[in-house]
C-alpha atoms as a PDB file:
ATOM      1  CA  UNK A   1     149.851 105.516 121.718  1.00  0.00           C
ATOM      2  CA  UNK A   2     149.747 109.483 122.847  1.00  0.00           C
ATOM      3  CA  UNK A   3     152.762 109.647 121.158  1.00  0.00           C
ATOM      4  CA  UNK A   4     151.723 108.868 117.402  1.00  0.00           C
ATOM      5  CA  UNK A   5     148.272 111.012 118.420  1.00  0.00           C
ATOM      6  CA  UNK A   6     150.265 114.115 119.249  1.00  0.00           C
ATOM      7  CA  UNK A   7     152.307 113.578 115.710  1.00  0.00           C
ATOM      8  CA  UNK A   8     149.009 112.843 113.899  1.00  0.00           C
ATOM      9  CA  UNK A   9     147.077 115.855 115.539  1.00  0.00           C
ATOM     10  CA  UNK A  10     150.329 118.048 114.487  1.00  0.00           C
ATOM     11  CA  UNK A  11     150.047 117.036 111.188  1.00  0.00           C
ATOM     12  CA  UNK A  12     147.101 117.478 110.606  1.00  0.00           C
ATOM     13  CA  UNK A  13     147.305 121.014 112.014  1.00  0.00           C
ATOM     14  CA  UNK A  14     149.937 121.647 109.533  1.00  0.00           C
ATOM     15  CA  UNK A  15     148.048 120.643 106.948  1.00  0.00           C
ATOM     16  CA  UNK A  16     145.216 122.838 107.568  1.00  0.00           C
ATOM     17  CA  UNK A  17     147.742 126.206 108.152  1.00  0.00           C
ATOM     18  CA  UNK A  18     149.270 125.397 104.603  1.00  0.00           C
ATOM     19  CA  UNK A  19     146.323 124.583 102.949  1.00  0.00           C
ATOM     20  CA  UNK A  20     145.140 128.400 104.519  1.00  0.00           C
ATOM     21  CA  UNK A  21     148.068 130.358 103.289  1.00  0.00           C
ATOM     22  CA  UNK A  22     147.960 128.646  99.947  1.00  0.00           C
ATOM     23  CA  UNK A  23     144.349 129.853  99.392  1.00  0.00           C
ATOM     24  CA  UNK A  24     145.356 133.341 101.008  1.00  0.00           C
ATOM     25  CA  UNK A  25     148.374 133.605  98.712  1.00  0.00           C
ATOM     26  CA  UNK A  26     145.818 132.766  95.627  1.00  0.00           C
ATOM     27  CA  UNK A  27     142.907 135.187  96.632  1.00  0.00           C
ATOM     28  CA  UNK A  28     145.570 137.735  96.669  1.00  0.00           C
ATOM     29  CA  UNK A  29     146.682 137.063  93.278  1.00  0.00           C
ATOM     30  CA  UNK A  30     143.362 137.788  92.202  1.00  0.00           C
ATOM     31  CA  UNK A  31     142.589 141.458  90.372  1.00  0.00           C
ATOM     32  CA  UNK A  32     140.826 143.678  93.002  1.00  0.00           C
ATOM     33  CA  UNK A  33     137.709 143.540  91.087  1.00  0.00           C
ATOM     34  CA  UNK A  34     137.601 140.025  91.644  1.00  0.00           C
ATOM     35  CA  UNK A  35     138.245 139.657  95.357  1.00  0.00           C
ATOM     36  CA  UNK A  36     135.377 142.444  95.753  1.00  0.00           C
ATOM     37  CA  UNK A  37     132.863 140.063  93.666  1.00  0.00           C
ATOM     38  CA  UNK A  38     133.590 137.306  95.867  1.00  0.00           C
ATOM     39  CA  UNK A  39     133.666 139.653  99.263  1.00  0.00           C
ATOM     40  CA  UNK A  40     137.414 138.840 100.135  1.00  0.00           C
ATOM     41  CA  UNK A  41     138.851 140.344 103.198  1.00  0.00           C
ATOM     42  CA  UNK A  42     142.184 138.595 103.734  1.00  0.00           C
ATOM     43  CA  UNK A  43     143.011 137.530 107.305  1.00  0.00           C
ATOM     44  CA  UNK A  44     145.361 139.986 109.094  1.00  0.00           C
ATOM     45  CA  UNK A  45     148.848 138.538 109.769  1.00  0.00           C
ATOM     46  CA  UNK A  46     150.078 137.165 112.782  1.00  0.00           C
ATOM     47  CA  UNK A  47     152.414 140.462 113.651  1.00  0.00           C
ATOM     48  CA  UNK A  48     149.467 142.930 112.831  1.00  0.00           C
ATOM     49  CA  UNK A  49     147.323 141.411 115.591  1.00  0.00           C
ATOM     50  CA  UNK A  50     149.783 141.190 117.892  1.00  0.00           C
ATOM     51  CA  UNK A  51     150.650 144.876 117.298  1.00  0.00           C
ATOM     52  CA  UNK A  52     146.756 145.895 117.414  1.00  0.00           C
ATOM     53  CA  UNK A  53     147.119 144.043 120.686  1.00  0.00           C
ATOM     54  CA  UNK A  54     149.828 145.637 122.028  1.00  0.00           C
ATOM     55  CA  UNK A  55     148.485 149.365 121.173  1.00  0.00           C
ATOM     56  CA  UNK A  56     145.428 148.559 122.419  1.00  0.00           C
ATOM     57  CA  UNK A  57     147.215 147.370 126.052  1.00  0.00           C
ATOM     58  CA  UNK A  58     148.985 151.113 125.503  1.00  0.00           C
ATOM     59  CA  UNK A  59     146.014 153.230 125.293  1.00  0.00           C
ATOM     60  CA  UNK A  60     144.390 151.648 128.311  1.00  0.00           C
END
């Protein structure tokens, strides 16, 4: 049934965005020594690429 596919495939998208900002929120807990040793670069949040977006659309 589409119906129970569209709740399954939301799920499991919510699973994967929690189990991201959980590891994000850890990594970031981590001394800065650390996250150099194991190269972290966290992700940029949602409203810093839409900004970097929207500057970039400025400057043109």
């Amino acid at each position: 049934m589409p119906l129970f596919d569209d709740l399954g495939r939301i799920g499991a998208r919510y699973k994967q965005a929690r189990s991201a900002r959980r590891t994000t929120r850890i990594m970031n807990a981590l001394p800065p020594e650390i996250q150099r040793d194991l190269a972290w670069n966290p992700p940029s949040s949602l409203m810093a690429s839409i900004y970097r977006s929207m500057a970039t659309a400025v400057r043109r």
